[in-house]
Protein backbone atom coordinates (compact mmCIF):
# COMPACT_ATOMS: atom_id res chain seq x y z
CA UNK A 1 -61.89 37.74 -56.54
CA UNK A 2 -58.42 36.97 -56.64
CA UNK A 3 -55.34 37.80 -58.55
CA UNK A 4 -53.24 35.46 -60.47
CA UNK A 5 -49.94 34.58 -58.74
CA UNK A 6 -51.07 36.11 -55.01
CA UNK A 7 -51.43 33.18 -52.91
CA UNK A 8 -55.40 33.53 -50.67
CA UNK A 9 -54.28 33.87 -46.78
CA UNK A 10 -56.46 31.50 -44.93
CA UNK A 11 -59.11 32.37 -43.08
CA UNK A 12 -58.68 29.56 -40.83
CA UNK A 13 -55.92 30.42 -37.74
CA UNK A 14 -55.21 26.42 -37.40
CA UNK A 15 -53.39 26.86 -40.78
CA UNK A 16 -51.12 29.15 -39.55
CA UNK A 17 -50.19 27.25 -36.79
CA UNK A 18 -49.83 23.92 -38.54
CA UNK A 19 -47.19 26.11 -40.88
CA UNK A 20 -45.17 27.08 -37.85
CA UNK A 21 -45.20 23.53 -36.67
CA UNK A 22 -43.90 21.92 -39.82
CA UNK A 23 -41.54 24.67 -40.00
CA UNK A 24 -40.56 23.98 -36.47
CA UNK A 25 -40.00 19.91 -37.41
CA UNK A 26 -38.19 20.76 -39.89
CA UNK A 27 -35.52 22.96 -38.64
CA UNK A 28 -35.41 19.96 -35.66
CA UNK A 29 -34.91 17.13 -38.22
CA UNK A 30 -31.72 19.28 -39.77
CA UNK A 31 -30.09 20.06 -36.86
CA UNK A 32 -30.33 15.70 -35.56
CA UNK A 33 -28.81 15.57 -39.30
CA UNK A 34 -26.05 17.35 -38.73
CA UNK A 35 -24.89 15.76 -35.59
CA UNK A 36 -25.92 12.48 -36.57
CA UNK A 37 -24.26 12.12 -39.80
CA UNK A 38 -22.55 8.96 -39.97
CA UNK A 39 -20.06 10.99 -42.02
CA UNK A 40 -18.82 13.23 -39.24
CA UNK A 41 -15.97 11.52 -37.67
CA UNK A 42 -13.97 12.06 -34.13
CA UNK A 43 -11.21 14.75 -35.40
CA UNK A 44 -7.25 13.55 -34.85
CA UNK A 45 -6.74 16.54 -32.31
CA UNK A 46 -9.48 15.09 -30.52
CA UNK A 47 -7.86 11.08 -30.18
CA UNK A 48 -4.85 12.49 -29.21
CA UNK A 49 -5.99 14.68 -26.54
CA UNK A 50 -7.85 11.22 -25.17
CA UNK A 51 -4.79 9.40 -25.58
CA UNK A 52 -2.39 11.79 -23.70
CA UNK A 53 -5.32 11.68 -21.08
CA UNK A 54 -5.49 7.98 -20.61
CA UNK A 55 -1.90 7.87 -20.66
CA UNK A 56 -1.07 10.32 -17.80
CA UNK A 57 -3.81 8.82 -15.43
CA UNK A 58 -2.08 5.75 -15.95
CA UNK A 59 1.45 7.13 -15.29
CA UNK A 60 0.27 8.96 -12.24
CA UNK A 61 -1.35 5.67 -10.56
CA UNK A 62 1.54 4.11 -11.01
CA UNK A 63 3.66 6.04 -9.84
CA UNK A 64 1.12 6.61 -6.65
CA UNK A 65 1.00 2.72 -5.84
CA UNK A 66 4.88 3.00 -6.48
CA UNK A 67 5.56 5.52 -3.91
CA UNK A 68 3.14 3.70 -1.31
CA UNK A 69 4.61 0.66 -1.96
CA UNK A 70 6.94 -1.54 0.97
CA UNK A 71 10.36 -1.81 -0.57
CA UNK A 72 11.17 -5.49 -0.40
CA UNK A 73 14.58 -6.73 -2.84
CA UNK A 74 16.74 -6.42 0.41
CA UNK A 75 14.70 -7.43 2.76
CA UNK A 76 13.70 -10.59 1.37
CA UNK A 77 16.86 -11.32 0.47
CA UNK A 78 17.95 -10.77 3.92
CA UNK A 79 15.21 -12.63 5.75
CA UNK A 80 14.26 -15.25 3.42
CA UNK A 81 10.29 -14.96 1.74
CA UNK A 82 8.93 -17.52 4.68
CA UNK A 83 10.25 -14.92 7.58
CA UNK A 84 8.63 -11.49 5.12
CA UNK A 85 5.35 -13.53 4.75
CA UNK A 86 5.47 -14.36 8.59
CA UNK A 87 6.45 -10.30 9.55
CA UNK A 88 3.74 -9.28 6.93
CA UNK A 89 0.92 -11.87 8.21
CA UNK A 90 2.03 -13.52 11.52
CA UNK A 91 -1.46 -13.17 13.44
CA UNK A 92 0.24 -14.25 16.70
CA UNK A 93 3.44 -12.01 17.49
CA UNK A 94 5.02 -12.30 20.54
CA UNK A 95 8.14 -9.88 22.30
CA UNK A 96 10.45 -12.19 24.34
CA UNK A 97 13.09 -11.32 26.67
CA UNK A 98 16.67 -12.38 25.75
CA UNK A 99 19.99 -11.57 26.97
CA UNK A 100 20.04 -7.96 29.25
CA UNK A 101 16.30 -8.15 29.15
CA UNK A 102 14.11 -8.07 32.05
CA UNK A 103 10.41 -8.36 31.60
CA UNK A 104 7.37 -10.47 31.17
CA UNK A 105 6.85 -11.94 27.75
CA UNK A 106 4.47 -9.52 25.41
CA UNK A 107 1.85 -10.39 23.38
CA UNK A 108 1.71 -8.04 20.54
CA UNK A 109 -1.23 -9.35 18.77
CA UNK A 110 -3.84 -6.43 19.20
CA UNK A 111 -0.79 -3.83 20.18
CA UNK A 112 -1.68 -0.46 18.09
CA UNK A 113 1.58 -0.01 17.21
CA UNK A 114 2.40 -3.34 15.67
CA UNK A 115 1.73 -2.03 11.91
CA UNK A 116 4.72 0.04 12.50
CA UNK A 117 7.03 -2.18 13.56
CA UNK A 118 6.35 -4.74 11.26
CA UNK A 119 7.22 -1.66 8.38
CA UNK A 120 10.48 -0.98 10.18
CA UNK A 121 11.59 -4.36 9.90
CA UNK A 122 10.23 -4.97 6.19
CA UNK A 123 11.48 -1.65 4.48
CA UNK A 124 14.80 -1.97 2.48
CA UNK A 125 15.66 1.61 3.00
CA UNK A 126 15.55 0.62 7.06
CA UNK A 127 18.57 -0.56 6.95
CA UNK A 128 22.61 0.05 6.57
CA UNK A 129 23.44 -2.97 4.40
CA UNK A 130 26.95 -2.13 4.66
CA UNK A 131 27.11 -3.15 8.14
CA UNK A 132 25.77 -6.83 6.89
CA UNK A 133 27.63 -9.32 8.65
CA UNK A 134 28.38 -13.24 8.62
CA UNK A 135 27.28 -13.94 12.63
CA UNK A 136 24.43 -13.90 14.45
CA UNK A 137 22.75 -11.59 16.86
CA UNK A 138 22.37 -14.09 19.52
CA UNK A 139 26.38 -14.04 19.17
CA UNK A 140 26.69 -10.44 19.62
CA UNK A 141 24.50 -10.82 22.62
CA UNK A 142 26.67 -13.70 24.28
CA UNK A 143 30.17 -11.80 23.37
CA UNK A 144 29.15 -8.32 23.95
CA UNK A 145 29.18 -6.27 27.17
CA UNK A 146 26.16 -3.87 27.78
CA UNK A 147 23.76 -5.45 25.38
CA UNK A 148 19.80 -5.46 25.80
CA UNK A 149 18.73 -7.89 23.13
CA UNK A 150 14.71 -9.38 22.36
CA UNK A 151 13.03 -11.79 20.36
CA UNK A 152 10.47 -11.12 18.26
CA UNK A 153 8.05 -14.48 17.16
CA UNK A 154 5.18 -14.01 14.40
CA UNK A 155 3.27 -17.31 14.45
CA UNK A 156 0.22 -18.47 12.82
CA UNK A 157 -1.82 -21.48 14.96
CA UNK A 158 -4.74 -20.52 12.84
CA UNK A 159 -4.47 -20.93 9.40
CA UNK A 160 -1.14 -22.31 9.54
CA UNK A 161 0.20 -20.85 6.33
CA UNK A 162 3.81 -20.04 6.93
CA UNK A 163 6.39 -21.77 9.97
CA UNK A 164 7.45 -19.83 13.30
CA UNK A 165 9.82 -17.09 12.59
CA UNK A 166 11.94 -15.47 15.18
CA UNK A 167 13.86 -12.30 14.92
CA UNK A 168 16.71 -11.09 17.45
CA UNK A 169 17.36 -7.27 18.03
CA UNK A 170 20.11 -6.15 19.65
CA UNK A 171 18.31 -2.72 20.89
CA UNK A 172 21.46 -0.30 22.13
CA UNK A 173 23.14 -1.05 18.79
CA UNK A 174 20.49 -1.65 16.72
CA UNK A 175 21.39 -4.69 15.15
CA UNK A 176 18.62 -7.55 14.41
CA UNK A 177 18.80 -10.76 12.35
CA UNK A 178 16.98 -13.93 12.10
CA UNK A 179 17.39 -16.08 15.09
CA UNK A 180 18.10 -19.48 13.27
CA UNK A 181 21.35 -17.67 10.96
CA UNK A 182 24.23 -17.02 11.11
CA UNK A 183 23.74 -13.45 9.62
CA UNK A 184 22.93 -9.93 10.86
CA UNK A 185 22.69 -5.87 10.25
CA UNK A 186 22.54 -2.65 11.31
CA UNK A 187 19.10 -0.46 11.15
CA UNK A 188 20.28 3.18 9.61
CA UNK A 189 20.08 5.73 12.36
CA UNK A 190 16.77 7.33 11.63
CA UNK A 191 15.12 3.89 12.33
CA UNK A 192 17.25 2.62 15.81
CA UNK A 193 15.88 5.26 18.01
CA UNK A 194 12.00 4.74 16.94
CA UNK A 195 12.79 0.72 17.46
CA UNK A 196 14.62 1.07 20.80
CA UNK A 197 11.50 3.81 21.96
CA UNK A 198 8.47 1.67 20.58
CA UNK A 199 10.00 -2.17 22.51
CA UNK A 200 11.55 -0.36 25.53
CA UNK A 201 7.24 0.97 25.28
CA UNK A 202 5.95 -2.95 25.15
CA UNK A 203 8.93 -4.24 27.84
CA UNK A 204 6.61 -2.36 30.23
CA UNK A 205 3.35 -3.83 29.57
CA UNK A 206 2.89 -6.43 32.09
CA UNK A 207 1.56 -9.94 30.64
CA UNK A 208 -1.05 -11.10 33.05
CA UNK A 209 -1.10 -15.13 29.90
CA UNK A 210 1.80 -16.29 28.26
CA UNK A 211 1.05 -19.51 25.94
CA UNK A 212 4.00 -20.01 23.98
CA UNK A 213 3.42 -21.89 20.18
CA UNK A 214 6.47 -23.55 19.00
């Protein structure tokens, strides 16, 4: 017989477990309450921490491409935008042999070292623009003693997208200019030596085919 107010226990042991269970939901169901209340909302703290994040990876990738990137102000102004398209894309480059020069014509096509010499000549901070002057390099070459002067042509017969353009160099002085202008400069001093060492390199190779484009 039993007491009013004392609840039987169950005989059966399923009941107990079917307590625990529900008891076991339950706690589950207030716990995906609490972090999916629509009422809880992103704290300010926590925006402006995003925000400062966002903000400095942008800073630092632009100041990465930035840093990477070919000054070109000068240099276009200098050689014009058909000769910078031609240095950056000319397919077909050729080293010729002008005045003081004594070697086979060069193709410098596949030449490793091309990429670097077409970043010598397309850097702004190559050069000593105070030394710009009014006259040619083929000029200098023609009125000089002791000059070893070049040619450099970038050409593209494929695709055809930009005209011949031809660059003299001076090499001992380390002057260089375009070759139809009447204008011409100086490389600074860190860049003359690496010039004059990398073309007196290709004046050596021996050109077995020469098949000049105009």
């Amino acid at each position: 017989m039993t007491s009013p107010g004392v609840v039987p226990m169950s005989a059966n042991p399923d009941d107990g477990e079917s307590i625990t269970d529900a008891a076991a939901d339950r706690v589950g169901a207030l716990q995906a309450e609490k972090y999916n209340d629509p009422r809880a909302k992103f704290g300010a703290k926590g925006w402006m921490a995003l925000l400062a994040i966002a903000i400095g990876a942008s800073l630092f990738t632009y100041f990465s491409v930035a840093a990477r990137r070919t000054r070109l102000v000068e240099t276009t102004r200098f050689w014009g935008p058909e000769t910078i398209t031609a240095i950056q894309l000319g397919d077909h480059v050729m080293l010729l042999p002008k005045e003081g020069s004594d070697f086979e014509p060069v193709e410098l096509t596949a030449f490793p070292g091309l990429g670097h010499l077409r970043k010598a000549l397309l850097h702004e901070d190559h050069y000593e623009w105070s030394t710009e002057q009014a006259s040619s390099v083929a000029e200098l070459c023609a009125n000089e003693d002791d000059t070893q002067c070049v040619r450099l042509e970038f050409s593209d017969p494929s695709l055809k997208r930009f005209e011949t353009a031809r660059i003299d160099i001076e090499l001992k002085r380390g002057i260089v200019g375009p070759a139809d202008q009447p204008h011409r400069v100086a490389v600074n001093d860190r860049v003359r030596p690496a010039l004059q060492h990398q073309i007196g390199l290709l004046m050596r190779v021996k050109q077995k085919r020469y098949d000049r484009r105009d």
